[in-house]
PDB file of N, CA and C in Angstrom:
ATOM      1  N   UNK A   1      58.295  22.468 -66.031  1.00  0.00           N
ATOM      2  CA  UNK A   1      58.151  21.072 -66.405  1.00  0.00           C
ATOM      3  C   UNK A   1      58.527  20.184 -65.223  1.00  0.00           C
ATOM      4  N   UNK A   2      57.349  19.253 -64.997  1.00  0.00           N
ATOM      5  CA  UNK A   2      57.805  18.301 -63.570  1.00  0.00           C
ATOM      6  C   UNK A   2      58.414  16.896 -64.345  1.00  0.00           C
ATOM      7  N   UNK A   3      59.044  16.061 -63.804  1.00  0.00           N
ATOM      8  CA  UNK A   3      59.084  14.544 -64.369  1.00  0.00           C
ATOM      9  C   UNK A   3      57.823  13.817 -64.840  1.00  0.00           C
ATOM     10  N   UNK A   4      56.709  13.982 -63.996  1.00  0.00           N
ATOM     11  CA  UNK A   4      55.405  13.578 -64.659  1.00  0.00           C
ATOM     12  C   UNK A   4      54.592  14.172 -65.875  1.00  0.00           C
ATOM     13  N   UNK A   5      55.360  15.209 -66.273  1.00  0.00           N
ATOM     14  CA  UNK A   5      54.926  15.884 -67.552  1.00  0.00           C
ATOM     15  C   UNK A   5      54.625  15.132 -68.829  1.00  0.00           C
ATOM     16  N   UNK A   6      53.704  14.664 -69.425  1.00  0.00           N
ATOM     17  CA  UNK A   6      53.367  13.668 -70.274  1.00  0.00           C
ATOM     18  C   UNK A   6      54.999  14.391 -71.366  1.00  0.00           C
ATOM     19  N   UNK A   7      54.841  15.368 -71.381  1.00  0.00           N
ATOM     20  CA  UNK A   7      56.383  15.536 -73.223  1.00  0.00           C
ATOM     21  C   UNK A   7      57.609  15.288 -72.054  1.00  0.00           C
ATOM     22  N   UNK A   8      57.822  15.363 -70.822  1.00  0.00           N
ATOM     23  CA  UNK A   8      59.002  15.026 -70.457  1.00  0.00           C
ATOM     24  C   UNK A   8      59.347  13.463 -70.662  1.00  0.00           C
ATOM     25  N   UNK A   9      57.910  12.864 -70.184  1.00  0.00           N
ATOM     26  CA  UNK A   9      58.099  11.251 -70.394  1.00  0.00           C
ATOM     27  C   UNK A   9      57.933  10.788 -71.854  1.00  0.00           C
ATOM     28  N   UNK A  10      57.497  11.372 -72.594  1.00  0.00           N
ATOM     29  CA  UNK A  10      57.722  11.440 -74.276  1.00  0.00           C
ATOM     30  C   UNK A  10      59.411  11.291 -74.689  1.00  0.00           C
ATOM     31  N   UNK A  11      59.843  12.032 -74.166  1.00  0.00           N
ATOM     32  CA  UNK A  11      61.118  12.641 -74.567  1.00  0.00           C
ATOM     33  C   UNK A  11      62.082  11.392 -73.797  1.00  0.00           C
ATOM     34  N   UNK A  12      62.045  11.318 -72.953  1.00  0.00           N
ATOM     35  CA  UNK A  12      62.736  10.145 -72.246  1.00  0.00           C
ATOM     36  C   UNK A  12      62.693   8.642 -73.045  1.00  0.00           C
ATOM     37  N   UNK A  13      61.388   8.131 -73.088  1.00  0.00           N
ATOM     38  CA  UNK A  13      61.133   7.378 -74.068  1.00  0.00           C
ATOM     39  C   UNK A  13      62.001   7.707 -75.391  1.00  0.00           C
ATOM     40  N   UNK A  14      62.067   8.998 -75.997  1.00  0.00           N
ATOM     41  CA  UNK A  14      62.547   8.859 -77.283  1.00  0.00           C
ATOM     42  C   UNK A  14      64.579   8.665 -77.221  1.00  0.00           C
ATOM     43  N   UNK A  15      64.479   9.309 -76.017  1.00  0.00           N
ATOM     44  CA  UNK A  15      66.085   9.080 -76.130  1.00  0.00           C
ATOM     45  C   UNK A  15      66.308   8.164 -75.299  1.00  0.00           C
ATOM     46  N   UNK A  16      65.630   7.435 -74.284  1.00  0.00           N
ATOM     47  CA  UNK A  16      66.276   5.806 -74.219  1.00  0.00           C
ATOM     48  C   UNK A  16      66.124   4.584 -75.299  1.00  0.00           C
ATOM     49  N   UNK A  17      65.278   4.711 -75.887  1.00  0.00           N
ATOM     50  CA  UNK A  17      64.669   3.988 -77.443  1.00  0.00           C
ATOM     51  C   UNK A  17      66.105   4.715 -78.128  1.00  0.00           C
ATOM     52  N   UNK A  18      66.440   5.505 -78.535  1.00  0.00           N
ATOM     53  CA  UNK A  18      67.436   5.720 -79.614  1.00  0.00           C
ATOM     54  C   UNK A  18      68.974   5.368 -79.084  1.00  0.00           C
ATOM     55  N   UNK A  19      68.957   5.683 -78.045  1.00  0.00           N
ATOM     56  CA  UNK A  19      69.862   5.090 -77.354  1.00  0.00           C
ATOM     57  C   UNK A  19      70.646   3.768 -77.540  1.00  0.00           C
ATOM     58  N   UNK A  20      69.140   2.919 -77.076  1.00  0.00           N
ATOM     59  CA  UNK A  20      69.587   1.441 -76.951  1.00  0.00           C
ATOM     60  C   UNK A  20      69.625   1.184 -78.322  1.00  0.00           C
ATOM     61  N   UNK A  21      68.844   1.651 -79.346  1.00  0.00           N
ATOM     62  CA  UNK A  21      69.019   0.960 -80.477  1.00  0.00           C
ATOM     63  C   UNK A  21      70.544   1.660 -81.431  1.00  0.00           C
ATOM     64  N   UNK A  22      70.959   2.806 -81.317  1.00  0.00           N
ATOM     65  CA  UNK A  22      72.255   2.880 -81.508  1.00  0.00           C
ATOM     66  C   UNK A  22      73.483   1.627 -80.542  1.00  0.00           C
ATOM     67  N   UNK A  23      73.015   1.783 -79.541  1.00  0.00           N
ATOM     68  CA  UNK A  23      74.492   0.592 -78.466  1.00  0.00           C
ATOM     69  C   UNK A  23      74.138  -0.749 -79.359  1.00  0.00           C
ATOM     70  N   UNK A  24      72.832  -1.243 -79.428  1.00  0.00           N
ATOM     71  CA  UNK A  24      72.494  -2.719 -80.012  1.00  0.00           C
ATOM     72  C   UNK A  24      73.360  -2.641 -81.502  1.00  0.00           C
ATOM     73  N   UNK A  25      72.723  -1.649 -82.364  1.00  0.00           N
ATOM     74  CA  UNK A  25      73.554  -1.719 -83.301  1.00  0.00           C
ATOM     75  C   UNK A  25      75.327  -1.760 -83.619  1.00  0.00           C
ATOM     76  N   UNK A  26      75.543  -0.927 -83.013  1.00  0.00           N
ATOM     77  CA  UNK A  26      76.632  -0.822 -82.981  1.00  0.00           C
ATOM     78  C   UNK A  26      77.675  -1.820 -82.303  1.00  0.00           C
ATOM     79  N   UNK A  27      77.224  -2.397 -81.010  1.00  0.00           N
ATOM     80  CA  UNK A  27      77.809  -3.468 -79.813  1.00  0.00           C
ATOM     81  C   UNK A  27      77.355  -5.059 -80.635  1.00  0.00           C
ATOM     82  N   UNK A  28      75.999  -5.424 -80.823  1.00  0.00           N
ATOM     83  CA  UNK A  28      75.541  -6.669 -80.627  1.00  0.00           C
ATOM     84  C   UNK A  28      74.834  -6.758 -82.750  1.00  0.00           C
ATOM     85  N   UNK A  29      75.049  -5.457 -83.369  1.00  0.00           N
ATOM     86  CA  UNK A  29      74.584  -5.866 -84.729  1.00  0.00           C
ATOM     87  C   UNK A  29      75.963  -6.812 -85.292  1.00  0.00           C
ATOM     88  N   UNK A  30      75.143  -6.416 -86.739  1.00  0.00           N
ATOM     89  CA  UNK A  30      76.067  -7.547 -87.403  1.00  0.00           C
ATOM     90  C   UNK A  30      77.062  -6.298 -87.718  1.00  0.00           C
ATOM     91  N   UNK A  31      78.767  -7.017 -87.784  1.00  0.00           N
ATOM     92  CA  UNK A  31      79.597  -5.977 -88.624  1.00  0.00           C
ATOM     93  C   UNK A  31      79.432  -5.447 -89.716  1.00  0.00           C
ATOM     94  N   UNK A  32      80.569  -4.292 -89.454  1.00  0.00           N
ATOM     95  CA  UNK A  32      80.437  -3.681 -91.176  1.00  0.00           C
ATOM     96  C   UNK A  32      80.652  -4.133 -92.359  1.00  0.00           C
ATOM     97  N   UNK A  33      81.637  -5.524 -92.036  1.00  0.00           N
ATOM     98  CA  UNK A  33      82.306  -6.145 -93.218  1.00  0.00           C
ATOM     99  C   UNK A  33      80.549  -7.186 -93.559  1.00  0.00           C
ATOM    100  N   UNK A  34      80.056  -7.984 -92.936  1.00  0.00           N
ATOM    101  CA  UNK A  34      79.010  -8.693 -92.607  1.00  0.00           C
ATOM    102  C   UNK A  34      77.860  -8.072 -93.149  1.00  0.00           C
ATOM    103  N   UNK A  35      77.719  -6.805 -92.984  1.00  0.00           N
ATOM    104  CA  UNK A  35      76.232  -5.868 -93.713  1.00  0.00           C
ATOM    105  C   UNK A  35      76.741  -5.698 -95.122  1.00  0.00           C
ATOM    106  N   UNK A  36      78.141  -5.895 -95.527  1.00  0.00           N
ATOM    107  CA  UNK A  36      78.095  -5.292 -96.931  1.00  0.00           C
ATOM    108  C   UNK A  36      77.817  -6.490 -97.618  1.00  0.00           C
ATOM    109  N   UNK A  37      78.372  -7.543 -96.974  1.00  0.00           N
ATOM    110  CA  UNK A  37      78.034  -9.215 -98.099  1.00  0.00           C
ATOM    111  C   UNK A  37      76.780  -9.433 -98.332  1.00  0.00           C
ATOM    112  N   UNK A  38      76.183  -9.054 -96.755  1.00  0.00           N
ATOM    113  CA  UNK A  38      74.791  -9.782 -96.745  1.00  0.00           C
ATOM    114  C   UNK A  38      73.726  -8.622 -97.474  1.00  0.00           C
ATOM    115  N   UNK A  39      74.007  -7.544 -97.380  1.00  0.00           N
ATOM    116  CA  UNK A  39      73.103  -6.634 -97.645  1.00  0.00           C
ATOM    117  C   UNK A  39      71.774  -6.232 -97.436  1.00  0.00           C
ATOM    118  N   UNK A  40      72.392  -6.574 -95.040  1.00  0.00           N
ATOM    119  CA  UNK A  40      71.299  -6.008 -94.694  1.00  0.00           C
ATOM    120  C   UNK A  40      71.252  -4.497 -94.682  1.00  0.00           C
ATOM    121  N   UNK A  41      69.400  -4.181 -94.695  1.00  0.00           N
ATOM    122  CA  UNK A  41      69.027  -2.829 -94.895  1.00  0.00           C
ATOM    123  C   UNK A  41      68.399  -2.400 -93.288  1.00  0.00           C
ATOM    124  N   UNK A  42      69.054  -3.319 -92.376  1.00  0.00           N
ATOM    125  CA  UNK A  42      68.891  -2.450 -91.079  1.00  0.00           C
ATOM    126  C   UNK A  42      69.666  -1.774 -90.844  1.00  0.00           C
ATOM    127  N   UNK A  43      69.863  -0.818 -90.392  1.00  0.00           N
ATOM    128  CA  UNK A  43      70.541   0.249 -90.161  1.00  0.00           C
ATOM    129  C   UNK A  43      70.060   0.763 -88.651  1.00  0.00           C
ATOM    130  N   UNK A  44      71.225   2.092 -88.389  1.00  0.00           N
ATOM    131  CA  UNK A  44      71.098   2.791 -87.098  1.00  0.00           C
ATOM    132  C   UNK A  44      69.454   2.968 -86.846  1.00  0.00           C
ATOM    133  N   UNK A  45      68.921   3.593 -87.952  1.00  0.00           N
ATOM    134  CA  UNK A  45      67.481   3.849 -87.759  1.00  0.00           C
ATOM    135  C   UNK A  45      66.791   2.827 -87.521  1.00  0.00           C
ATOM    136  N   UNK A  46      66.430   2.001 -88.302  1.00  0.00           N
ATOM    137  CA  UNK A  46      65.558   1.305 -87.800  1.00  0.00           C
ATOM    138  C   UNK A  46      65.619   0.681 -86.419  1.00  0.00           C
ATOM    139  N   UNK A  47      66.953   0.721 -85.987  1.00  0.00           N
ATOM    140  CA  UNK A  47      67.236   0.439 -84.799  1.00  0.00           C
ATOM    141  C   UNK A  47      66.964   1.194 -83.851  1.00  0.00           C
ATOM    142  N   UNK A  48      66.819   2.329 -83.729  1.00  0.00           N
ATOM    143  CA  UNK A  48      66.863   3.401 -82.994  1.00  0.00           C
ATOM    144  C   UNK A  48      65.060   3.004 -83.584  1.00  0.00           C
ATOM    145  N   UNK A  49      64.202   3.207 -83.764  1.00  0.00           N
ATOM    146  CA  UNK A  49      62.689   2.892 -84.479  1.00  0.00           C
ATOM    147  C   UNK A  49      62.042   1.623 -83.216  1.00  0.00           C
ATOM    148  N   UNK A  50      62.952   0.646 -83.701  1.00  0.00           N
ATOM    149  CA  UNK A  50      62.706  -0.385 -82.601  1.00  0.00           C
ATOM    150  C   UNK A  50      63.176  -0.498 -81.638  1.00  0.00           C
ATOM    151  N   UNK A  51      64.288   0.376 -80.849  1.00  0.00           N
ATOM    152  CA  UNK A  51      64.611   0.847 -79.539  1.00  0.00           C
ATOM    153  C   UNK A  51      63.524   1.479 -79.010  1.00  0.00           C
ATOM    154  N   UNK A  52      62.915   2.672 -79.477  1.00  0.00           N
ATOM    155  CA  UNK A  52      61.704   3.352 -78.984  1.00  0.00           C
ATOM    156  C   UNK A  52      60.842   2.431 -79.172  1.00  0.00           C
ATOM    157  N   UNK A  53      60.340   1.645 -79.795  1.00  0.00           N
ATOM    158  CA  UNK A  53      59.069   0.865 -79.910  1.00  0.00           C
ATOM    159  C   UNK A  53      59.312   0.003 -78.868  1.00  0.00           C
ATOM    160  N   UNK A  54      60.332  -0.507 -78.177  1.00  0.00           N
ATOM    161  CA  UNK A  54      60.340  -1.209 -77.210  1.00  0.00           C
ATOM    162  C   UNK A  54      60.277  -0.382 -75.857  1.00  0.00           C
ATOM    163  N   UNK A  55      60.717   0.790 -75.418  1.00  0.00           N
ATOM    164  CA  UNK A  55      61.112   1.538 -74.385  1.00  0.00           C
ATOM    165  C   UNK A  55      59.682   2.069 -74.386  1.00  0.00           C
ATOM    166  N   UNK A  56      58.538   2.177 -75.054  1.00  0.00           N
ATOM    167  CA  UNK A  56      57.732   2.438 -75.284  1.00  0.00           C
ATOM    168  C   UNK A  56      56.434   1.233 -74.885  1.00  0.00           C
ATOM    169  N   UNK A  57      56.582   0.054 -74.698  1.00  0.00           N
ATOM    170  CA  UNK A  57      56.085  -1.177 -74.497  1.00  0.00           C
ATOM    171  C   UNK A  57      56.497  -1.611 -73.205  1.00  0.00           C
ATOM    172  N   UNK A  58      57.918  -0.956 -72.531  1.00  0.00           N
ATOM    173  CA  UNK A  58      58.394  -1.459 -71.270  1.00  0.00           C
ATOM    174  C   UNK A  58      57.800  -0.343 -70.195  1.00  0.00           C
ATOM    175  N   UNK A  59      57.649   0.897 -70.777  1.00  0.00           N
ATOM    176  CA  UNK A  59      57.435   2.061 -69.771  1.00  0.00           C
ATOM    177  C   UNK A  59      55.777   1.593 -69.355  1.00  0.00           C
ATOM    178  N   UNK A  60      55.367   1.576 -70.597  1.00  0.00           N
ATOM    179  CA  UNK A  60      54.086   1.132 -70.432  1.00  0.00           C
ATOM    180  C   UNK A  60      52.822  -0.275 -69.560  1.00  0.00           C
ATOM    181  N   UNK A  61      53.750  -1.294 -70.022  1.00  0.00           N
ATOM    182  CA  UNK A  61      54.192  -2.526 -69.356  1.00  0.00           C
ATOM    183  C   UNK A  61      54.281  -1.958 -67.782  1.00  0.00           C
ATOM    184  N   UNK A  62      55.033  -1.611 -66.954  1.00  0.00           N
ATOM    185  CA  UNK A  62      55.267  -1.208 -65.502  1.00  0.00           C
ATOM    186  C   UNK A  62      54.508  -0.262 -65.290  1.00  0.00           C
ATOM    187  N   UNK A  63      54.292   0.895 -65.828  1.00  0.00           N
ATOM    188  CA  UNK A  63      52.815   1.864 -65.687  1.00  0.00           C
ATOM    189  C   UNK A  63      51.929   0.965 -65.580  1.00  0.00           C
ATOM    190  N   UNK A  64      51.354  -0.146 -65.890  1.00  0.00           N
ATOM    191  CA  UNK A  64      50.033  -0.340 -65.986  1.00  0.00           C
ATOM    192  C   UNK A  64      50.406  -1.725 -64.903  1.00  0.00           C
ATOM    193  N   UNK A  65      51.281  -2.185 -64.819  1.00  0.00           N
ATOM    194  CA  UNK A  65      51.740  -3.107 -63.503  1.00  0.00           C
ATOM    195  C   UNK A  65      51.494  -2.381 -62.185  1.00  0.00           C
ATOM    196  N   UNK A  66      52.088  -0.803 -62.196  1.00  0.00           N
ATOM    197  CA  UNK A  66      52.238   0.133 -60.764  1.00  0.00           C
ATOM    198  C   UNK A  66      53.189  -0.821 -60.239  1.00  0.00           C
ATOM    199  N   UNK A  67      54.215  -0.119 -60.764  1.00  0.00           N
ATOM    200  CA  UNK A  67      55.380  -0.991 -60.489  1.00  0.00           C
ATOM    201  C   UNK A  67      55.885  -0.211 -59.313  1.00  0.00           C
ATOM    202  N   UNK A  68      56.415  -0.270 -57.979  1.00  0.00           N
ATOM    203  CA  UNK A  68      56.528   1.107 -56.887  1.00  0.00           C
ATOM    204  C   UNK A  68      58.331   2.317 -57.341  1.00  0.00           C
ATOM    205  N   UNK A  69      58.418   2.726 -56.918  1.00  0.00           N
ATOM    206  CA  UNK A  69      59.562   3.403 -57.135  1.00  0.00           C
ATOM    207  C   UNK A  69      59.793   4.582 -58.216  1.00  0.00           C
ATOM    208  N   UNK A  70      58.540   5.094 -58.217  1.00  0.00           N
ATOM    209  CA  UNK A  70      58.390   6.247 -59.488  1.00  0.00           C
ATOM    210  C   UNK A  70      59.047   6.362 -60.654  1.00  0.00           C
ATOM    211  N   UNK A  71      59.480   7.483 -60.995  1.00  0.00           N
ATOM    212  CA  UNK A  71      59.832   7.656 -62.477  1.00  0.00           C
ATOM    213  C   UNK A  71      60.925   6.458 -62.630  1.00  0.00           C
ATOM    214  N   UNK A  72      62.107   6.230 -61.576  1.00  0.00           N
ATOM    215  CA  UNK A  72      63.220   5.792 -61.884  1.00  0.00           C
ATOM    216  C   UNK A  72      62.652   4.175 -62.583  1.00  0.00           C
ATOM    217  N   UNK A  73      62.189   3.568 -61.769  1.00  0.00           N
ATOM    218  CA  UNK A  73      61.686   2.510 -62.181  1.00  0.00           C
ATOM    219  C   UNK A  73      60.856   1.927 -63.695  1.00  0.00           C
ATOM    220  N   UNK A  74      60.141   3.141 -63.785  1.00  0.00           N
ATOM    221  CA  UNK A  74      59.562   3.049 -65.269  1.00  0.00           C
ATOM    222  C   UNK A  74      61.013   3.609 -66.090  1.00  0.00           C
ATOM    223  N   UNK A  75      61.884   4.111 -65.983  1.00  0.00           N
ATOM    224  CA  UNK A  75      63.122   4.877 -66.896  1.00  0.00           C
ATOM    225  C   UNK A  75      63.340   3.330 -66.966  1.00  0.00           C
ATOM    226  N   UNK A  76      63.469   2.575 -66.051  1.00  0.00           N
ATOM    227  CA  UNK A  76      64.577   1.143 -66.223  1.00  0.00           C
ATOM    228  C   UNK A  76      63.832   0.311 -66.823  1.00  0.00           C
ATOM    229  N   UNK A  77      62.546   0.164 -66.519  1.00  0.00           N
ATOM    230  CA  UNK A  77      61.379  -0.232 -67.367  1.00  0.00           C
ATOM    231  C   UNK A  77      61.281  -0.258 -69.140  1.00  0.00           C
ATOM    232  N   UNK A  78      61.215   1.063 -69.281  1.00  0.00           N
ATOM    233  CA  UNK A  78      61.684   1.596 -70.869  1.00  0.00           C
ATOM    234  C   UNK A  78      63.181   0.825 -70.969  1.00  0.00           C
ATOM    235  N   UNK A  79      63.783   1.052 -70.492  1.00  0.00           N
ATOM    236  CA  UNK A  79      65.568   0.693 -70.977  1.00  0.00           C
ATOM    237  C   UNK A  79      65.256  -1.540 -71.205  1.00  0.00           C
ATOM    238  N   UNK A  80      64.506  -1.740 -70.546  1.00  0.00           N
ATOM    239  CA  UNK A  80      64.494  -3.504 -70.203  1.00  0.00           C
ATOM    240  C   UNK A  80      63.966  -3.558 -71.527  1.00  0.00           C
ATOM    241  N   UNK A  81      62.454  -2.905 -71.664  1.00  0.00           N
ATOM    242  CA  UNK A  81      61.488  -3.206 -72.609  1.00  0.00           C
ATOM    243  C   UNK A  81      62.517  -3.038 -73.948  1.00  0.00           C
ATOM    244  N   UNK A  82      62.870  -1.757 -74.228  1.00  0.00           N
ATOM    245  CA  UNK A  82      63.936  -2.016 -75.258  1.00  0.00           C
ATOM    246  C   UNK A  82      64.797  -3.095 -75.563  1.00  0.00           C
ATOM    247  N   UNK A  83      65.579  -3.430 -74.927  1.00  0.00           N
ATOM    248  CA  UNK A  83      66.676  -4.096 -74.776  1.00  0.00           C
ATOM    249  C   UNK A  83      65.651  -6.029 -75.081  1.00  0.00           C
ATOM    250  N   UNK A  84      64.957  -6.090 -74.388  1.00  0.00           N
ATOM    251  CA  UNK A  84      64.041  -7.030 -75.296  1.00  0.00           C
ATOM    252  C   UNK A  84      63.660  -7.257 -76.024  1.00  0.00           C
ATOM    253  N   UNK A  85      62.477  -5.923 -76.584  1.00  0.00           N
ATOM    254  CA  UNK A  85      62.320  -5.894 -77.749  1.00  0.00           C
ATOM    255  C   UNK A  85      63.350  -5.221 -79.081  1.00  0.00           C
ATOM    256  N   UNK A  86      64.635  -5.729 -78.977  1.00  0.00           N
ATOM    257  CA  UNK A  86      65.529  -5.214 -79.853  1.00  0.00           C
ATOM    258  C   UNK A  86      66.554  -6.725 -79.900  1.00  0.00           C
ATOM    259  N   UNK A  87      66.720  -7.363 -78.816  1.00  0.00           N
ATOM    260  CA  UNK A  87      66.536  -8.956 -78.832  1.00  0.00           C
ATOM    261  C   UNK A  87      65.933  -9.673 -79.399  1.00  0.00           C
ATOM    262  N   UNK A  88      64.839  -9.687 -79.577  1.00  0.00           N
ATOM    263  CA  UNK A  88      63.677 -10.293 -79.850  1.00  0.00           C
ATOM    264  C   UNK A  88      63.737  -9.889 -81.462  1.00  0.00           C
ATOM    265  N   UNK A  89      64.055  -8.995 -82.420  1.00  0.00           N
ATOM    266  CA  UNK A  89      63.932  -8.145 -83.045  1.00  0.00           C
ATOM    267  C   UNK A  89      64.965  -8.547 -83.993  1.00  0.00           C
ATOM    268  N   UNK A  90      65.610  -9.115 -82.873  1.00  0.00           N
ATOM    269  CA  UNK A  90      67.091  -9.659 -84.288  1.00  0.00           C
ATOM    270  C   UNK A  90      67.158 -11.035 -84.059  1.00  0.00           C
ATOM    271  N   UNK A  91      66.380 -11.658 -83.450  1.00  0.00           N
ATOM    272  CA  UNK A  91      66.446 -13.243 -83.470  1.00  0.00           C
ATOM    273  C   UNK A  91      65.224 -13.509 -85.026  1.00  0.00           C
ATOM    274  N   UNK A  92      64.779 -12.094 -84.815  1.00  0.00           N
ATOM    275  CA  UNK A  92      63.578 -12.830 -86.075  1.00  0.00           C
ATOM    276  C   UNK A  92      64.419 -12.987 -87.358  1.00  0.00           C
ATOM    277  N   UNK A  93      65.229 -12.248 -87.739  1.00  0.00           N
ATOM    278  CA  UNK A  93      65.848 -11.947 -88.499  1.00  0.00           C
ATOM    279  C   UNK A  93      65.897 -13.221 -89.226  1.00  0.00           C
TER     280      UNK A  93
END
């Protein structure tokens, strides 16, 4: 398996997407005391759902830019795109 392996970059995507959306949740969601009043039904998952859906939109996003600096750059790419779209994601709220 090289880094350009379409399931290596699958896989990367899936664990920087779950990643960020576990830290978002956990760092920048609402508290525990705060989810039980309000009775939101976001949770780790869906977070981790819309972590990948964003890391997935950012990798892609700079792939199709040819952004220079190979894999590393699209990895940080995925991590931005997340981190936006998981921003973006709780302002709708």
């Amino acid at each position: 398996m090289h880094a350009n392996d379409p399931a290596v970059i699958f896989l990367l995507i899936l664990i920087i997407g779950i990643v960020a959306g576990f830290l978002f949740d956990r760092l920048l969601g609402p508290s525990w005391l705060a989810r039980q009043f309000s009775g939101s039904s976001r949770g780790i998952v869906t977070s981790a759902i819309v972590g990948v859906a964003g890391a997935f939109v950012g990798y892609h996003i700079a792939a199709l830019l040819v952004l220079g600096g190979g894999l590393l750059t699209l990895i940080i790419a995925a991590a931005a795109g997340a981190a936006v779209v998981l921003f973006v994601w709780r302002m709708a709220k």
